[in-house]
N, C-alpha and C. Protein backbone atom coordinates (compact mmCIF):
# COMPACT_ATOMS: atom_id res chain seq x y z
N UNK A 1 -5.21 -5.99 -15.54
CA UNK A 1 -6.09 -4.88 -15.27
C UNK A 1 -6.98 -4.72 -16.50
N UNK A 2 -8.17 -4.95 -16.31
CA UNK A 2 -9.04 -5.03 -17.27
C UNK A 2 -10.41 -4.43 -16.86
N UNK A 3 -10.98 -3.50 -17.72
CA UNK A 3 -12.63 -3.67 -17.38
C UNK A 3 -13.22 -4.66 -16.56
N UNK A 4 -13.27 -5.84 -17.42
CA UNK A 4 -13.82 -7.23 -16.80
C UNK A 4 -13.83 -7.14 -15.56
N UNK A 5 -12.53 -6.67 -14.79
CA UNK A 5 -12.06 -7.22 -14.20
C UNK A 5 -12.25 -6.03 -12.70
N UNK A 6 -12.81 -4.70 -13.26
CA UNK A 6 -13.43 -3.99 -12.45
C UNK A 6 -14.46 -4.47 -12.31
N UNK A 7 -15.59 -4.75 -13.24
CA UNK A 7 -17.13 -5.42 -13.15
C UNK A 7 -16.78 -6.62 -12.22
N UNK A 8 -16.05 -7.75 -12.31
CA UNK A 8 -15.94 -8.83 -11.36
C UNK A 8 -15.75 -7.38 -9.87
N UNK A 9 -14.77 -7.03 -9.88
CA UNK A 9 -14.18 -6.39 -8.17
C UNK A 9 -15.72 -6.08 -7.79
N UNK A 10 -16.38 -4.90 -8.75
CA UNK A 10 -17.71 -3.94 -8.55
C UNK A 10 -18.48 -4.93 -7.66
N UNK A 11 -19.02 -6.51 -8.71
CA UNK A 11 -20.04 -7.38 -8.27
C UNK A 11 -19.90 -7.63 -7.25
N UNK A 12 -18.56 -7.78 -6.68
CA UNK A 12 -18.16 -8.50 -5.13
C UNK A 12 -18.06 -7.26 -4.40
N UNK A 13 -18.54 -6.64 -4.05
CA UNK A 13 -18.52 -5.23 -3.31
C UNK A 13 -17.22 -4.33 -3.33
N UNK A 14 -16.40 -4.75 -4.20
CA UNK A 14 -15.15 -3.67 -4.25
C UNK A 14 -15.52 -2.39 -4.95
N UNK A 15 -15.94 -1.62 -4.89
CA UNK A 15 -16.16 -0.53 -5.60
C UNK A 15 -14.81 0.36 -6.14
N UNK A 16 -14.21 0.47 -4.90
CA UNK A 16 -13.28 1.71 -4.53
C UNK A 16 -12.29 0.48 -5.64
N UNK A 17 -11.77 -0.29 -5.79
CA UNK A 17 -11.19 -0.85 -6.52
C UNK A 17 -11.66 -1.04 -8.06
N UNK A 18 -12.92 -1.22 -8.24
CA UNK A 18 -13.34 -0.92 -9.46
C UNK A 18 -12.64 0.18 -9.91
N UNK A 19 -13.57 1.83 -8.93
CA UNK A 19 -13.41 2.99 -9.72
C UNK A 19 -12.08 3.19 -9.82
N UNK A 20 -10.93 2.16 -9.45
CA UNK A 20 -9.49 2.74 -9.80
C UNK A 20 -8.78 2.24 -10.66
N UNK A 21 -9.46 0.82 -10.86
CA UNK A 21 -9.09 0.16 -12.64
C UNK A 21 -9.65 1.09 -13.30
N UNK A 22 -11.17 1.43 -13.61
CA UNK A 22 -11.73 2.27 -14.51
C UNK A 22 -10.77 3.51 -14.99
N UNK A 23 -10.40 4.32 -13.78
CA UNK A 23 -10.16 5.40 -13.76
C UNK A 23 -8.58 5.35 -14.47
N UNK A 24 -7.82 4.70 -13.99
CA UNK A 24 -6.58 4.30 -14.61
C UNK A 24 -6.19 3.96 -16.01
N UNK A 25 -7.40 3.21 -16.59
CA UNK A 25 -7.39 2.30 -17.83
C UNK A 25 -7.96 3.96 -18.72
N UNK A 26 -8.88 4.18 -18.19
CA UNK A 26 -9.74 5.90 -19.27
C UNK A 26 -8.20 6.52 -18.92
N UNK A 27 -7.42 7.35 -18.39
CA UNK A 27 -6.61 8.06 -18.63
C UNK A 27 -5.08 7.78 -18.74
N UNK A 28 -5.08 6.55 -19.48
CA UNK A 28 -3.70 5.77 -19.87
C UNK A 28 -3.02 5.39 -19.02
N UNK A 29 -2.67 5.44 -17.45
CA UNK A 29 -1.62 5.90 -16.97
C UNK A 29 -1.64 4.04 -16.86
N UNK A 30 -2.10 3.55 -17.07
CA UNK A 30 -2.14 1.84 -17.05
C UNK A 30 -2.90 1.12 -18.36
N UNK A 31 -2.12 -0.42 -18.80
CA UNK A 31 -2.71 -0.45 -19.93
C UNK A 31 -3.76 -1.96 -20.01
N UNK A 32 -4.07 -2.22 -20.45
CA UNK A 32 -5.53 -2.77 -20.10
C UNK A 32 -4.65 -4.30 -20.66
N UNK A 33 -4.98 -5.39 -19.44
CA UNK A 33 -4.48 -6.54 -19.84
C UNK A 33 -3.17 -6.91 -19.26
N UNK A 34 -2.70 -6.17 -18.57
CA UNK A 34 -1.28 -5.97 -18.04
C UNK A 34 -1.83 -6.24 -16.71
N UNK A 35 -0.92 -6.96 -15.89
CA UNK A 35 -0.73 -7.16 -14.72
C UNK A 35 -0.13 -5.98 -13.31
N UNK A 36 -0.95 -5.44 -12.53
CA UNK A 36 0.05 -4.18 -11.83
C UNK A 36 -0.86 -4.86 -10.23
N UNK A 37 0.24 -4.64 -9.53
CA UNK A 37 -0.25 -4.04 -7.96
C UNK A 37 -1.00 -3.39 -7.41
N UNK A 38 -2.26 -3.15 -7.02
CA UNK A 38 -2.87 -2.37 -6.74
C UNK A 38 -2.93 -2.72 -4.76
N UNK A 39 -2.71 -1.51 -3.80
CA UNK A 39 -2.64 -1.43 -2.25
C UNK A 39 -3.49 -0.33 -2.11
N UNK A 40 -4.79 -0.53 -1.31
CA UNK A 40 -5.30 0.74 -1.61
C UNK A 40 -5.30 1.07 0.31
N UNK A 41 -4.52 2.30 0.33
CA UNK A 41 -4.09 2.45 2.06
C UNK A 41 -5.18 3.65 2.56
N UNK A 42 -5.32 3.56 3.61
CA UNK A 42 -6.39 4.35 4.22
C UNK A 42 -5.20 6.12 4.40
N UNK A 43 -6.11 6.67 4.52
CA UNK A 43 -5.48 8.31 4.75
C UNK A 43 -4.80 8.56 6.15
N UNK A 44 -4.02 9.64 6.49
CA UNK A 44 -3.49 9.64 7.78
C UNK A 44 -4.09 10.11 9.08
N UNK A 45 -4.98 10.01 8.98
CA UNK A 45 -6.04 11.04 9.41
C UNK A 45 -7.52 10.03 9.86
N UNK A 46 -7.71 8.72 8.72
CA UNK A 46 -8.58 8.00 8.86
C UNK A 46 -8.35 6.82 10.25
N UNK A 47 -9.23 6.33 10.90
CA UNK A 47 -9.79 5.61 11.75
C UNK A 47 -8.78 4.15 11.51
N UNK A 48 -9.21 3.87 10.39
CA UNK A 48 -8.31 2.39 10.08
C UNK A 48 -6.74 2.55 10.11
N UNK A 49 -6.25 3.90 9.88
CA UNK A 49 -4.97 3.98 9.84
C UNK A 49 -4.55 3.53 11.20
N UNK A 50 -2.82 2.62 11.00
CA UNK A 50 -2.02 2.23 12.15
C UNK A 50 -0.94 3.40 12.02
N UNK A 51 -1.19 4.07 13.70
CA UNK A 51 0.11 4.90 13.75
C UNK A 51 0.96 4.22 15.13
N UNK A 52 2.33 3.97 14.67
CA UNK A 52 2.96 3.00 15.68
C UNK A 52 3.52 4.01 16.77
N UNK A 53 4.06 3.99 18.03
CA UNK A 53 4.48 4.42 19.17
C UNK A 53 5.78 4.78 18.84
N UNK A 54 6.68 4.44 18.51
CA UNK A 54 8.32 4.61 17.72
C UNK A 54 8.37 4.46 16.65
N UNK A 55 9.67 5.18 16.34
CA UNK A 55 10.09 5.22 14.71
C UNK A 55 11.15 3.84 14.84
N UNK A 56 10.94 3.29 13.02
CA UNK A 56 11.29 2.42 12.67
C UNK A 56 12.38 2.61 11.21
N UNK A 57 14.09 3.38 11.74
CA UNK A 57 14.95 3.36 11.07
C UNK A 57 15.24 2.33 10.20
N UNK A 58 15.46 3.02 8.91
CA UNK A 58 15.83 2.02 7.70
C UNK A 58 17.11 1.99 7.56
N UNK A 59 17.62 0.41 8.55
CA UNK A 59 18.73 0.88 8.25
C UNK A 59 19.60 -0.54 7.02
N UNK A 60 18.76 -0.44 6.03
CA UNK A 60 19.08 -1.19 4.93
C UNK A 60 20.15 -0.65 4.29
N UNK A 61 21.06 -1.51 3.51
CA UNK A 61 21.90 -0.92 3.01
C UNK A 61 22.05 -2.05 1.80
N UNK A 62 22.62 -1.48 0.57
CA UNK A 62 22.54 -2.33 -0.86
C UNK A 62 24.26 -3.08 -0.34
N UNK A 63 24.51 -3.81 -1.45
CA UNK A 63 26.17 -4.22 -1.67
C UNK A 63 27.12 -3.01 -1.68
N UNK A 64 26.96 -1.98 -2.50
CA UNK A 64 27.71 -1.31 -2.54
C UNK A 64 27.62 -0.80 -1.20
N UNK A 65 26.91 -0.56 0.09
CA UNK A 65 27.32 -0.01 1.05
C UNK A 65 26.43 1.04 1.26
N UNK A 66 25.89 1.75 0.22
CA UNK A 66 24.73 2.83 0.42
C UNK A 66 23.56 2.28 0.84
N UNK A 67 22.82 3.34 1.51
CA UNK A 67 21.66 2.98 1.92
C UNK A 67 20.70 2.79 0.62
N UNK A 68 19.55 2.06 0.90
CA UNK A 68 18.42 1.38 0.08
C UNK A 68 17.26 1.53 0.44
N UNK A 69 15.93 1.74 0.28
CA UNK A 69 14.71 1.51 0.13
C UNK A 69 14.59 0.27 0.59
N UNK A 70 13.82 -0.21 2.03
CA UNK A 70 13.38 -1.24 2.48
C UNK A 70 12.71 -2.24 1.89
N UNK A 71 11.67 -1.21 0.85
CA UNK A 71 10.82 -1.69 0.03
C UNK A 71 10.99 -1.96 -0.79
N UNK A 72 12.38 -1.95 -1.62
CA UNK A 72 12.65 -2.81 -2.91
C UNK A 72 12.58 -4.40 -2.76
N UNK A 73 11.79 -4.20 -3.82
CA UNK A 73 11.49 -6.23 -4.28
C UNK A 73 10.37 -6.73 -3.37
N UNK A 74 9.66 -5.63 -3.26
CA UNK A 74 8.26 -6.22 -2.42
C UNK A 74 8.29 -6.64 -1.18
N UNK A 75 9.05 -5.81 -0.35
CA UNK A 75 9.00 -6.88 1.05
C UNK A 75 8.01 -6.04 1.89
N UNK A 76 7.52 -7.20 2.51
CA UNK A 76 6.34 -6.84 3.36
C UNK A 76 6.44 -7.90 4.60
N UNK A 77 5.85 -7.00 5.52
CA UNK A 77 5.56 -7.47 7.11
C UNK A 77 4.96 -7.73 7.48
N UNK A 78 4.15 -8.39 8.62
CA UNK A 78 3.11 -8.21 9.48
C UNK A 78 3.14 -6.85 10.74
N UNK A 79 1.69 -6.56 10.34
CA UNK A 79 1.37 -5.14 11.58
C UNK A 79 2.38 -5.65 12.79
N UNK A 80 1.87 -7.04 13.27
CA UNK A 80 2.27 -7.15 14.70
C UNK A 80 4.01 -7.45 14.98
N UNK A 81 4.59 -7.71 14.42
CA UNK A 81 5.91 -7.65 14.03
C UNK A 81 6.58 -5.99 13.85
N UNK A 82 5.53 -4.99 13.06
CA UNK A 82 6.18 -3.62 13.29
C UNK A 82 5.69 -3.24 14.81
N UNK A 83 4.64 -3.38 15.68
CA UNK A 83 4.51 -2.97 16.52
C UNK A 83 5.33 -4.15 17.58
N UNK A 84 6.32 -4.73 17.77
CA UNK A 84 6.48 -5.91 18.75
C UNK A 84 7.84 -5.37 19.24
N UNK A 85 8.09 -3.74 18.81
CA UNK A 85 9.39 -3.20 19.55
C UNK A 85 10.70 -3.32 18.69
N UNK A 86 10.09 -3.73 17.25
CA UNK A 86 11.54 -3.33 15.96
C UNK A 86 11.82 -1.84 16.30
N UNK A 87 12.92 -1.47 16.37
CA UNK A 87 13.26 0.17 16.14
C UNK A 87 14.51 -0.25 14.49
N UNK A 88 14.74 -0.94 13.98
CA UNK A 88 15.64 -0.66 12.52
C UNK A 88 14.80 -2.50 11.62
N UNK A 89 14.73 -1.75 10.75
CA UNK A 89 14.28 -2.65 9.30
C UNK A 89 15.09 -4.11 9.34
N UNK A 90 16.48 -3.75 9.84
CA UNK A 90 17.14 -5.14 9.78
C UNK A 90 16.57 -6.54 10.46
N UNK A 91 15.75 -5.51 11.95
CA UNK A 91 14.85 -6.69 12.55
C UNK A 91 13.75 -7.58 11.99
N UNK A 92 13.32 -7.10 11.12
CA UNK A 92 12.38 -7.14 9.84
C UNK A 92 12.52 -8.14 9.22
């Protein structure tokens, strides 16, 4: 995450990604040169947002037996896979 590296996003029409390196790097909360994730998700309310037909129980669970965060260690899906009639994460 670098300046630079907003000016490259800016040139290629990313703006909204620019102004959030910029904005991040001016008020510390990220440090310049460091590598981070950036997902920038639409609002709940906005047009692009996917709202699916059923809920999709997490029903992950760690070793010890307690439940877990689906989302530990980066896992990610395809849209059409959450909409194809998963009702629990395990299908996932």
């Amino acid at each position: 995450m670098t300046g630079e590296e907003a000016n490259r996003r800016r040139n290629a029409g990313g703006a909204t990604v620019a102004d959030l390196i910029e904005e991040l790097l001016a008020d510390g909360s990220r440090s310049e040169g460091l590598f981070y994730d950036v997902l920038l998700l639409s609002g709940p309310d906005e047009p692009d947002t996917v709202c699916l037909d059923h809920l999709v129980e997490n029903d992950t669970v760690a070793a010890s037996g307690r439940k877990c965060a689906w989302t530990l260690q980066h896992r990610y899906t395809q849209l059409s896979r959450l909409g194809s009639g998963v009702t629990r994460t395990s299908q996932l």
